[in-house]
C-alpha atoms as a PDB file:
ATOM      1  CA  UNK A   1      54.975  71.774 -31.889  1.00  0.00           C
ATOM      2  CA  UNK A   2      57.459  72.177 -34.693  1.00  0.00           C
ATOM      3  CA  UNK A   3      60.621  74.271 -33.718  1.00  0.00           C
ATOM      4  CA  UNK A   4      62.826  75.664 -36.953  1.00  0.00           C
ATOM      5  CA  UNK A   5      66.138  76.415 -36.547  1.00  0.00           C
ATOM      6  CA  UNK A   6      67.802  79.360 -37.953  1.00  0.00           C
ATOM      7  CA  UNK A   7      70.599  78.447 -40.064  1.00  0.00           C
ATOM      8  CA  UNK A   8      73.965  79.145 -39.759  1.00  0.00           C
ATOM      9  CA  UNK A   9      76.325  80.812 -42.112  1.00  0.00           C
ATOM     10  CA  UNK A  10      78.318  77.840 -42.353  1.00  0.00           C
ATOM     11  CA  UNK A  11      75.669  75.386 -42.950  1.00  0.00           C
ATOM     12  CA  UNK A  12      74.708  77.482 -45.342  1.00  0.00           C
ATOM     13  CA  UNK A  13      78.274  77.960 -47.321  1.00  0.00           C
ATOM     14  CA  UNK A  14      78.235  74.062 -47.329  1.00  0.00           C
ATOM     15  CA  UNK A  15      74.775  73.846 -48.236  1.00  0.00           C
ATOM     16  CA  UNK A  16      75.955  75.715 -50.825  1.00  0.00           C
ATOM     17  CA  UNK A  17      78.873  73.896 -51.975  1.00  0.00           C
ATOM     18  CA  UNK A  18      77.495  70.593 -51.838  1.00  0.00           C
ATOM     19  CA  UNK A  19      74.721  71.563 -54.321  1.00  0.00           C
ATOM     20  CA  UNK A  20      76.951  72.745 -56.539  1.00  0.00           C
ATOM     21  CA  UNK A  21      79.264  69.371 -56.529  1.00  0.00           C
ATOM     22  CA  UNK A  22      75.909  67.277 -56.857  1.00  0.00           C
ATOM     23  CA  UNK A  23      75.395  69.528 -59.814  1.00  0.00           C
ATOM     24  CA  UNK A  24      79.065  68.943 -61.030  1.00  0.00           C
ATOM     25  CA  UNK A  25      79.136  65.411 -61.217  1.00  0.00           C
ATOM     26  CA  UNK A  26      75.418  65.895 -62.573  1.00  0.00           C
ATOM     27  CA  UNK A  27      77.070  67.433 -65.526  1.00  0.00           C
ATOM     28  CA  UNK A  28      80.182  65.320 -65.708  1.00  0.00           C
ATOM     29  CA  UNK A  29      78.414  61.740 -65.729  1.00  0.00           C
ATOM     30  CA  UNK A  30      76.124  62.937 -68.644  1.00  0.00           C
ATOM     31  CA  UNK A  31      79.946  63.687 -70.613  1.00  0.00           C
ATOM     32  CA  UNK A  32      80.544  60.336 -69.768  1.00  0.00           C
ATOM     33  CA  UNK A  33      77.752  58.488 -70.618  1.00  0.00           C
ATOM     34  CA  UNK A  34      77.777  60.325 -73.991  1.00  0.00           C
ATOM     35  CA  UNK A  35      80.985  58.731 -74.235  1.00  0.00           C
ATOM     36  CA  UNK A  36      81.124  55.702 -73.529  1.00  0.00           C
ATOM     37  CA  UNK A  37      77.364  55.271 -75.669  1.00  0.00           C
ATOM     38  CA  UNK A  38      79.018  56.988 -78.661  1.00  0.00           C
ATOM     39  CA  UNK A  39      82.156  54.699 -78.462  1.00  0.00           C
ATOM     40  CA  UNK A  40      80.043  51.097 -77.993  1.00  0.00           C
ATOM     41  CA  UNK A  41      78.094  52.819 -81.214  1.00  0.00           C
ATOM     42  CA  UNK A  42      80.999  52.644 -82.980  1.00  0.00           C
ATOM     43  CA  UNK A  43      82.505  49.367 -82.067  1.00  0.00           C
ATOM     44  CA  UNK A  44      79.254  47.809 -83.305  1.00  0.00           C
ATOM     45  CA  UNK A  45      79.350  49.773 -86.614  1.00  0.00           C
ATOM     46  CA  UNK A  46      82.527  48.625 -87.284  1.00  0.00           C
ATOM     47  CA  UNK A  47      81.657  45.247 -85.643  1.00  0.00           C
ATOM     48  CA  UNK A  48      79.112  44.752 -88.231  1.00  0.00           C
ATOM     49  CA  UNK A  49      79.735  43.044 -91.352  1.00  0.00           C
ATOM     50  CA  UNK A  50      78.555  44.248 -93.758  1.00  0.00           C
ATOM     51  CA  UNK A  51      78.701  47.465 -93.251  1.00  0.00           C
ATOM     52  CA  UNK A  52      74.989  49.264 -91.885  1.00  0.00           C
ATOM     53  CA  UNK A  53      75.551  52.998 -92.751  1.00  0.00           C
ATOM     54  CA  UNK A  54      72.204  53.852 -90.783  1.00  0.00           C
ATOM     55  CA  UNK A  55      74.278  52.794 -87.677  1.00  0.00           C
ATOM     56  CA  UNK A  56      76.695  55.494 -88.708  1.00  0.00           C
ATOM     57  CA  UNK A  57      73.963  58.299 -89.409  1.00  0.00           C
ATOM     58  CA  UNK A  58      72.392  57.211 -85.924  1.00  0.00           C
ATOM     59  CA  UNK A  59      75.427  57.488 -84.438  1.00  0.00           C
ATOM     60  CA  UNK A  60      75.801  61.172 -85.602  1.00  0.00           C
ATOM     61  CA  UNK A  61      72.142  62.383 -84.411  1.00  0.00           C
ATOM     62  CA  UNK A  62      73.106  61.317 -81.181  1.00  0.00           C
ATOM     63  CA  UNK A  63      76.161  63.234 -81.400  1.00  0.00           C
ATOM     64  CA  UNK A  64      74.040  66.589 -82.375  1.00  0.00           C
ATOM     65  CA  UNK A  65      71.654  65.937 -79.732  1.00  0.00           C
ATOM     66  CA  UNK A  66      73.695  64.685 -76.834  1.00  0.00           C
ATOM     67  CA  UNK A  67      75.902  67.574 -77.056  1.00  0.00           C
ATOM     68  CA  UNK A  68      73.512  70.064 -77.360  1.00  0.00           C
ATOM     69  CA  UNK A  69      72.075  69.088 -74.357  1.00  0.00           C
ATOM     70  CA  UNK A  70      75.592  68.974 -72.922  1.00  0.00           C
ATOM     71  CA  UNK A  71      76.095  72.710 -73.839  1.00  0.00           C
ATOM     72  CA  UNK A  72      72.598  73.606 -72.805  1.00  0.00           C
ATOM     73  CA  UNK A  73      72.975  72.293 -69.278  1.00  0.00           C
ATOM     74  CA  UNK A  74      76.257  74.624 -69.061  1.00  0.00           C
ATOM     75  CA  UNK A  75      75.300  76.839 -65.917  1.00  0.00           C
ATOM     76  CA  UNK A  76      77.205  80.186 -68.015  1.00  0.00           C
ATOM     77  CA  UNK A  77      75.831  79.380 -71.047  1.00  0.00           C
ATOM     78  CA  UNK A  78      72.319  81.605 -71.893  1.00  0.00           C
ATOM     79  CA  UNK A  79      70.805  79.703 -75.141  1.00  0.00           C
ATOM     80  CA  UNK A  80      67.024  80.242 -75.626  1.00  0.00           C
ATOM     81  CA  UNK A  81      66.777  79.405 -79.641  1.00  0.00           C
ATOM     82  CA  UNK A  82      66.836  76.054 -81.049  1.00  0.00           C
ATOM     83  CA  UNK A  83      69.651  77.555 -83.515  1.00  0.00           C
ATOM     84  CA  UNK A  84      72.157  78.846 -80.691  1.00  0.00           C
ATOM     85  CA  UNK A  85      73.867  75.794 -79.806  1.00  0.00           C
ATOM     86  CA  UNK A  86      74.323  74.958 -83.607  1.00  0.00           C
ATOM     87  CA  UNK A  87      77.817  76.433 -83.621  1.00  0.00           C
ATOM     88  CA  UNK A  88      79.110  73.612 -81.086  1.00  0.00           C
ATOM     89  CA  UNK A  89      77.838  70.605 -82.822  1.00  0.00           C
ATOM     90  CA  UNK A  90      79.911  70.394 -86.120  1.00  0.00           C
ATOM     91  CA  UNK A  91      83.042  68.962 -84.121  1.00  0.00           C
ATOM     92  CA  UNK A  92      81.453  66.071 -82.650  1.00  0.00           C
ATOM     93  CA  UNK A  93      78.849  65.163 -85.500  1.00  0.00           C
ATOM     94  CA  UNK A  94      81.716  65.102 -87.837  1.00  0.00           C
ATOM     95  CA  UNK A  95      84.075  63.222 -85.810  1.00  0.00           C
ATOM     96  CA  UNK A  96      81.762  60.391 -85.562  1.00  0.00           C
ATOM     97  CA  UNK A  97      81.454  60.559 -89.421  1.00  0.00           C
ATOM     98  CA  UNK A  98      84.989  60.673 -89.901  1.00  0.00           C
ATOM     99  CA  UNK A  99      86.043  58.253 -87.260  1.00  0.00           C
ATOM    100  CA  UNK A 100      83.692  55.744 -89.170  1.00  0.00           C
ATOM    101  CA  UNK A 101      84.543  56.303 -92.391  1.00  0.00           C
ATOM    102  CA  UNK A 102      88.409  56.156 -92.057  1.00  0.00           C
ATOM    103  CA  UNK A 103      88.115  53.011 -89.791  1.00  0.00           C
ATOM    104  CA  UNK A 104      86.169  51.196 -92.428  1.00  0.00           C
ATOM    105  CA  UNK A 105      88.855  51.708 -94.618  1.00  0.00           C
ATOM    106  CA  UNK A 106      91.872  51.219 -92.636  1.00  0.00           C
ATOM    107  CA  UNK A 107      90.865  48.912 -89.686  1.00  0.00           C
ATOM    108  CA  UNK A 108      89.643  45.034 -90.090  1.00  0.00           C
ATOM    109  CA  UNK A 109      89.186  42.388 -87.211  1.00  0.00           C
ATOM    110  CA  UNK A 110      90.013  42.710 -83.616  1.00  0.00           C
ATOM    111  CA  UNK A 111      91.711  46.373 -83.855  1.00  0.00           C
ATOM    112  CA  UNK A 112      89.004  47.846 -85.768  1.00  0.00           C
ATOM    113  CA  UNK A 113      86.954  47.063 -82.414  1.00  0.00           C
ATOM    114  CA  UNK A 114      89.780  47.899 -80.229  1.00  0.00           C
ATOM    115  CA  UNK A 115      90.058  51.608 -81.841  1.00  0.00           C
ATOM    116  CA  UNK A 116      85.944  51.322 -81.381  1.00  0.00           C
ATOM    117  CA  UNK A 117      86.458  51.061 -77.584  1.00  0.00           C
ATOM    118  CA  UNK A 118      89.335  53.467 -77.135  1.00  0.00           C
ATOM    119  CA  UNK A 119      87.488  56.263 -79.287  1.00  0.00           C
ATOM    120  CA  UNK A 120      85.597  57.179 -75.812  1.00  0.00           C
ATOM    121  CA  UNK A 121      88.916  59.000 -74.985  1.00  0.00           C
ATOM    122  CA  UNK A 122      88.835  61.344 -77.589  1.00  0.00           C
ATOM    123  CA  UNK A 123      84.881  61.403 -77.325  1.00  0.00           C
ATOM    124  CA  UNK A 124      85.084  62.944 -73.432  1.00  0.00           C
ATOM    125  CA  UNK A 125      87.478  65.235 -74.860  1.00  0.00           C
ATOM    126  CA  UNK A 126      85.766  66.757 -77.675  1.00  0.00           C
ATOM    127  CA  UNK A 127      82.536  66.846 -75.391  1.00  0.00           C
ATOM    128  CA  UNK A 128      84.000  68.419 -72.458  1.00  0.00           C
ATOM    129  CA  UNK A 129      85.839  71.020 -74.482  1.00  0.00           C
ATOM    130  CA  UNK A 130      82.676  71.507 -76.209  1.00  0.00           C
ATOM    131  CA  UNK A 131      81.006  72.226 -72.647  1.00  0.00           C
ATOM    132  CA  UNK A 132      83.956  74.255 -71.520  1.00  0.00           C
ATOM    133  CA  UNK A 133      83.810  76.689 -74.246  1.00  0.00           C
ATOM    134  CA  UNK A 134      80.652  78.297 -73.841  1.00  0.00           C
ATOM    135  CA  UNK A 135      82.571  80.832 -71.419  1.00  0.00           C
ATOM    136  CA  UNK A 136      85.222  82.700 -72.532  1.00  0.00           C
ATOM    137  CA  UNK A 137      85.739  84.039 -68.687  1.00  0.00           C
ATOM    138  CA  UNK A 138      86.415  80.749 -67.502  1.00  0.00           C
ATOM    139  CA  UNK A 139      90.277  79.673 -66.389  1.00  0.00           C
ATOM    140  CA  UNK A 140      89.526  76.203 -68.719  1.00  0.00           C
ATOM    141  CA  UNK A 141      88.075  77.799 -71.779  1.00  0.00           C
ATOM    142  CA  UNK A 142      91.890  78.198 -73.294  1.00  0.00           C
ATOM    143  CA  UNK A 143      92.705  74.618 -72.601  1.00  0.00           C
ATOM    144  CA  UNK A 144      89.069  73.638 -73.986  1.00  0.00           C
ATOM    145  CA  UNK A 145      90.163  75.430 -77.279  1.00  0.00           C
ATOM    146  CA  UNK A 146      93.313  73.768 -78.064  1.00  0.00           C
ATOM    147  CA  UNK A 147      91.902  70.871 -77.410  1.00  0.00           C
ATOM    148  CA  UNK A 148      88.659  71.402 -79.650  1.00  0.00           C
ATOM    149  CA  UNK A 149      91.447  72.806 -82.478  1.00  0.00           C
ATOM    150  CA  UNK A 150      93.021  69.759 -82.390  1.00  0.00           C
ATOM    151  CA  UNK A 151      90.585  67.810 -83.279  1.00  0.00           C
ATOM    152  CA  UNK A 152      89.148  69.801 -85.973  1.00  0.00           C
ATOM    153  CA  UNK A 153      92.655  69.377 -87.546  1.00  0.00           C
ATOM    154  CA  UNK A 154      92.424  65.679 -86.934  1.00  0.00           C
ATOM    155  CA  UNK A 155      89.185  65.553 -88.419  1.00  0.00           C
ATOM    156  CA  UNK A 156      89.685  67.688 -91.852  1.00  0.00           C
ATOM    157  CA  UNK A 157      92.880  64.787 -91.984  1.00  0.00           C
ATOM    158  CA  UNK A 158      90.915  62.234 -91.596  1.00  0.00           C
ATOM    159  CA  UNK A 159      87.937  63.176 -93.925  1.00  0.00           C
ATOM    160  CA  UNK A 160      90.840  64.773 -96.954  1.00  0.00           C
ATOM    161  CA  UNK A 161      92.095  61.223 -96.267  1.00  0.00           C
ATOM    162  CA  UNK A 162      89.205  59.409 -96.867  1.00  0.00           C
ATOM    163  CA  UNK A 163      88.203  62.082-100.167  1.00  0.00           C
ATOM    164  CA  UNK A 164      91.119  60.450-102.046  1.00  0.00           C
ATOM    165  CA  UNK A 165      90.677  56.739-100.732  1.00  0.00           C
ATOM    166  CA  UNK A 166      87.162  57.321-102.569  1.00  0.00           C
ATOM    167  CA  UNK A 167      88.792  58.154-105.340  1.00  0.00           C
ATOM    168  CA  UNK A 168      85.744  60.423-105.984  1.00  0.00           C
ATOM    169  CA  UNK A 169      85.961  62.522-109.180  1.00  0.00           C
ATOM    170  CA  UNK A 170      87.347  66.139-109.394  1.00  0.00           C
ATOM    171  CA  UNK A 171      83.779  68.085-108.808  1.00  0.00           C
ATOM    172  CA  UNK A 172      82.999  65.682-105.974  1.00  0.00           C
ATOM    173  CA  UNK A 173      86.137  65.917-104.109  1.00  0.00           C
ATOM    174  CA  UNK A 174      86.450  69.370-104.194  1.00  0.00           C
ATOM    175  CA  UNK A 175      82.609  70.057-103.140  1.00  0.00           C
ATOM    176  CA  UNK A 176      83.606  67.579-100.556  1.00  0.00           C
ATOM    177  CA  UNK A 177      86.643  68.603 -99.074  1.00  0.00           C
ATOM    178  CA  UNK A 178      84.997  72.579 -99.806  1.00  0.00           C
ATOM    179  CA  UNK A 179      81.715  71.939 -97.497  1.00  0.00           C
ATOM    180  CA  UNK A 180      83.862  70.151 -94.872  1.00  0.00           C
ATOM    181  CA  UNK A 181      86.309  72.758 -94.518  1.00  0.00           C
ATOM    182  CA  UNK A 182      83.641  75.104 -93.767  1.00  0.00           C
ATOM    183  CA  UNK A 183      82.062  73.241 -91.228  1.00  0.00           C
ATOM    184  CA  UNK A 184      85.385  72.667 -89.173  1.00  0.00           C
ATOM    185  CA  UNK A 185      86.670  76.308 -89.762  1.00  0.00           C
ATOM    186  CA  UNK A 186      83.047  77.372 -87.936  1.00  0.00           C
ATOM    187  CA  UNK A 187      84.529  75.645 -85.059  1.00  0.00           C
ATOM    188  CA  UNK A 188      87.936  77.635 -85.196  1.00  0.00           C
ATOM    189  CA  UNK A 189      86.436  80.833 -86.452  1.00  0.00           C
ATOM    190  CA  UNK A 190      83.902  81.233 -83.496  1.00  0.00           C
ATOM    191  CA  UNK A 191      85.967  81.489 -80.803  1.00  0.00           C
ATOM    192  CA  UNK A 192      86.337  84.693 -81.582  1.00  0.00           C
ATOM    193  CA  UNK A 193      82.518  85.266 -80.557  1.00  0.00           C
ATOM    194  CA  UNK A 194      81.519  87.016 -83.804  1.00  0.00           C
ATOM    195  CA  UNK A 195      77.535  87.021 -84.990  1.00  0.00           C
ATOM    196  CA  UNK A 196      76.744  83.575 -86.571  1.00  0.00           C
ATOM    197  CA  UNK A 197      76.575  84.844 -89.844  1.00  0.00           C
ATOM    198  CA  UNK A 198      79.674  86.659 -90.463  1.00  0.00           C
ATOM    199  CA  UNK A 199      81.425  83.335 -88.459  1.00  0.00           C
ATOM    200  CA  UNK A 200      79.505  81.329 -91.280  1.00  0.00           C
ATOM    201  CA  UNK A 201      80.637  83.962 -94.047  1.00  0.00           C
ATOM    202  CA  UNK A 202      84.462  83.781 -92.793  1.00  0.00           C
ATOM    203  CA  UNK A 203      84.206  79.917 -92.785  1.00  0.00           C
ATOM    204  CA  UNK A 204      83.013  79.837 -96.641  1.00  0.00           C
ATOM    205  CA  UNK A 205      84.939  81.811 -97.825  1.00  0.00           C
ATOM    206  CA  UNK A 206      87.543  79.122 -96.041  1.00  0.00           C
ATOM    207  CA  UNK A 207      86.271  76.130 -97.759  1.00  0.00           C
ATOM    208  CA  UNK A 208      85.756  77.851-101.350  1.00  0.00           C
ATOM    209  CA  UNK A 209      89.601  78.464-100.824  1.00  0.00           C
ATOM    210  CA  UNK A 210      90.341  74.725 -99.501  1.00  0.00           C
ATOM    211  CA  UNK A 211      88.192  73.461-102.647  1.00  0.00           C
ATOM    212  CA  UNK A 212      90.036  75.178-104.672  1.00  0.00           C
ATOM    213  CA  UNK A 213      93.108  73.145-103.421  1.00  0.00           C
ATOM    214  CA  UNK A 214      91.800  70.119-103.500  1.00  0.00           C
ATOM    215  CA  UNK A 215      90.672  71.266-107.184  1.00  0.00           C
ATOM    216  CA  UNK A 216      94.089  71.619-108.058  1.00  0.00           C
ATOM    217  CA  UNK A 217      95.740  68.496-106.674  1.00  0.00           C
ATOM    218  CA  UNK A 218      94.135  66.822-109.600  1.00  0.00           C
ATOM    219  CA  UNK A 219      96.539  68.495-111.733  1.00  0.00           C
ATOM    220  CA  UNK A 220      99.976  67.293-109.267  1.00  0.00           C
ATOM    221  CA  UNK A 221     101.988  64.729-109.079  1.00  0.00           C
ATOM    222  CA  UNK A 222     100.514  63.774-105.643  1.00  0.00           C
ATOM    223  CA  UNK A 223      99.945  60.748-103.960  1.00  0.00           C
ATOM    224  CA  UNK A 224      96.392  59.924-102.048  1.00  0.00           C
ATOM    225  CA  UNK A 225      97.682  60.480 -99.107  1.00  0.00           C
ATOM    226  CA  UNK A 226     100.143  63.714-100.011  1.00  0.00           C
ATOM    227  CA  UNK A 227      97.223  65.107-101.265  1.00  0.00           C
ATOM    228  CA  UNK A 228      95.004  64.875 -98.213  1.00  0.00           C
ATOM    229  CA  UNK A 229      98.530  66.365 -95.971  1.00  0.00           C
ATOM    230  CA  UNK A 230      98.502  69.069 -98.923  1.00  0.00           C
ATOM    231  CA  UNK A 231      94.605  69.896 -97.943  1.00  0.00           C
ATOM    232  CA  UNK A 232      95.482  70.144 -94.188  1.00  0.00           C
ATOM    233  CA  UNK A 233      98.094  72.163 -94.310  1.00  0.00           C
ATOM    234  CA  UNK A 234      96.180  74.341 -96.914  1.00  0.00           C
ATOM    235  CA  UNK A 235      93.215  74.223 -94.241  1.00  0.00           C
ATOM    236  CA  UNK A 236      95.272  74.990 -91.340  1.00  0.00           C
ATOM    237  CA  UNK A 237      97.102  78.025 -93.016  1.00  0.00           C
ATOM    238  CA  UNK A 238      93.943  79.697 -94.277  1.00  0.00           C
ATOM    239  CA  UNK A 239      91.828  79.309 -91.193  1.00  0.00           C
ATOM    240  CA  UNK A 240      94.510  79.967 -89.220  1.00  0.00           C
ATOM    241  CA  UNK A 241      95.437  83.258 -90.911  1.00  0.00           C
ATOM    242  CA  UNK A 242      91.623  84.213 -90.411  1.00  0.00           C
ATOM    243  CA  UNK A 243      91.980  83.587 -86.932  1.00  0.00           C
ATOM    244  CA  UNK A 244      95.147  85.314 -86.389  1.00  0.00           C
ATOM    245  CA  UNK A 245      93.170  88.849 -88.206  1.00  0.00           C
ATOM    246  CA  UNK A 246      90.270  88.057 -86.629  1.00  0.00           C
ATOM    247  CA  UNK A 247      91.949  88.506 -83.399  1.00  0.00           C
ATOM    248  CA  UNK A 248      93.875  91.216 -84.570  1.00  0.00           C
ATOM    249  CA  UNK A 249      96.658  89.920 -83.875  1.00  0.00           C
ATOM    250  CA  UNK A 250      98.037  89.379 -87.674  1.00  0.00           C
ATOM    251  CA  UNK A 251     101.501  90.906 -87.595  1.00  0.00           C
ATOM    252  CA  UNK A 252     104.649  90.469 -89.840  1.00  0.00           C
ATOM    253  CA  UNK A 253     106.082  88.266 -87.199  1.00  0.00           C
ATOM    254  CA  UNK A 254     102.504  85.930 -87.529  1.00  0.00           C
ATOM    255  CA  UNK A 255     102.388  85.882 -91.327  1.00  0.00           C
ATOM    256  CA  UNK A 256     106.580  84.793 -91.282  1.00  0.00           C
ATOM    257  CA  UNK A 257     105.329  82.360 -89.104  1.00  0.00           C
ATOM    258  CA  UNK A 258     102.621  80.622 -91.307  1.00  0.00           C
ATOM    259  CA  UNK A 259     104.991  81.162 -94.451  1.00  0.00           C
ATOM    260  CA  UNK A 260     107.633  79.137 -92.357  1.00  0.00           C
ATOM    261  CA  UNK A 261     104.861  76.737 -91.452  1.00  0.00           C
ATOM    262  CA  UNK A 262     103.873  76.842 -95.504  1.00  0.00           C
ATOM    263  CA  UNK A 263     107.055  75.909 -96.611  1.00  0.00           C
ATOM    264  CA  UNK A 264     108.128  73.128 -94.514  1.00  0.00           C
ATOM    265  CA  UNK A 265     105.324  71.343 -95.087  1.00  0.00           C
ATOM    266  CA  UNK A 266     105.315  71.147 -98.691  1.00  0.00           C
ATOM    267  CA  UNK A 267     108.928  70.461 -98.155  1.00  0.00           C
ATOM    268  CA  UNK A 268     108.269  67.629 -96.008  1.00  0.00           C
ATOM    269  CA  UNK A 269     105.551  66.687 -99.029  1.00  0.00           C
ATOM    270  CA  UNK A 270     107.965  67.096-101.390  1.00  0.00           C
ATOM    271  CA  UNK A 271     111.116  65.065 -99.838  1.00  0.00           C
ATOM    272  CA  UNK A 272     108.795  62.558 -98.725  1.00  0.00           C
ATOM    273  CA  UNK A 273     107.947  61.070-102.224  1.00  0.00           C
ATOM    274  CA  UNK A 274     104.494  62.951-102.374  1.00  0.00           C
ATOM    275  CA  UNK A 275     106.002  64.877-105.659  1.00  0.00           C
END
């Protein structure tokens, strides 16, 4: 005859806890994987010769997909549409983009793979801030958001960058550098948990302002890449002044802060040899 055993309170707290590690490192190893898979993608786009831009587009979808299902698999996060997770994916799937087209350019040889491998650093990153940030409750969400604004900084850099290296025409790089913009600012502009739409309205009327920039550095003095520092400080004042209101926290003291931030960097530009 069977005999069952009431359980304890105890067994059950650590019944408890140990589901919820299993459940943890569940969540972590698919970061990882995601990763390290992304980063061996690239080190064989950029190991091919030449060139296989389907690799690169590949690369991207698995992005898109690999963190949705990252952010869907959040235990806070409550996303029942296809569409909900869409506001999380920009970062990553242009990152890979980005990453790959600036590497072509720059990188040849053995460090063009060794930038490859090492790219799974900034990978986890951008993936676990991505997962981090569903919850604005949680004691890692702030540190998930710098480190999520950092690399939409680094990747409207590295994309301006690669704009002028094109040397695409005037219309092109300013439709370029326009429809980029608005895809990164969606990634600064939501934190502030606003409807999709108006996030999406704020964040065009971001990159109409950025293309207008880029639009007008056909008409300076500016080197290739003064121009694309030019476009990232223009992007990082305007979306960061959208932000700052956004949060209601745009003061005197915050705009003398940007204007500070304004002028020292075309300074810099200026001093530097860019004019």
């Amino acid at each position: 005859m069977k005999q069952f055993t009431r359980a304890r309170p105890d067994d059950r707290v650590a019944q408890r806890a140990t589901l919820a590690l299993t459940e943890t490192v569940s969540r972590l190893d698919r970061i990882h994987i995601l990763a390290v898979v992304l980063a061996l993608g690239m080190t064989a786009y950029l190991a091919i010769e030449p060139s296989q831009n389907w690799l690169l587009l590949l690369l991207c979808g698995l992005a898109a997909i690999g963190t949705d299902g990252i952010v869907r698999h959040n235990p806070r996060a409550n996303f029942q549409r296809l569409d909900d997770t869409a506001l999380f994916l920009f970062v990553p799937v242009l990152f890979t983009l980005a990453l790959g087209i600036f590497l072509e350019e720059v990188a040849t040889g053995y460090a063009a793979l060794a930038v490859g491998l090492a790219s799974v650093v900034p990978y986890w990153a951008i993936l676990y801030g991505e997962y981090e940030s569903v919850d604005r409750d949680e004691p890692a969400y702030h540190r998930a958001r710098l480190v999520l604004n950092i690399a939409t900084y680094v990747v409207a850099f590295l994309f301006f960058v690669a704009i002028y290296d094109f040397d695409l025409d005037l219309f092109t790089a300013a439709f370029a550098a326009g429809i980029v913009s608005v895809m990164l600012a969606i990634e600064v502009l939501r934190e502030e948990g606003m409807e999709t739409t108006r996030t999406i309205l704020y964040a065009m009327a971001t990159g109409l302002l950025v293309a207008e920039a880029a639009w007008a550095t056909h008409f300076l003095p500016l080197e290739a890449s003064a121009a694309a520092v030019f476009l990232l400080l223009t992007f990082y004042m305007i979306a960061g002044l959208m932000h700052t209101y956004l949060a209601d926290k745009l003061n005197l003291r915050a705009a003398a802060e940007f204007a500070c931030v304004g002028a020292a960097g075309v300074a810099i530009i200026a001093f530097s040899g860019g004019i």
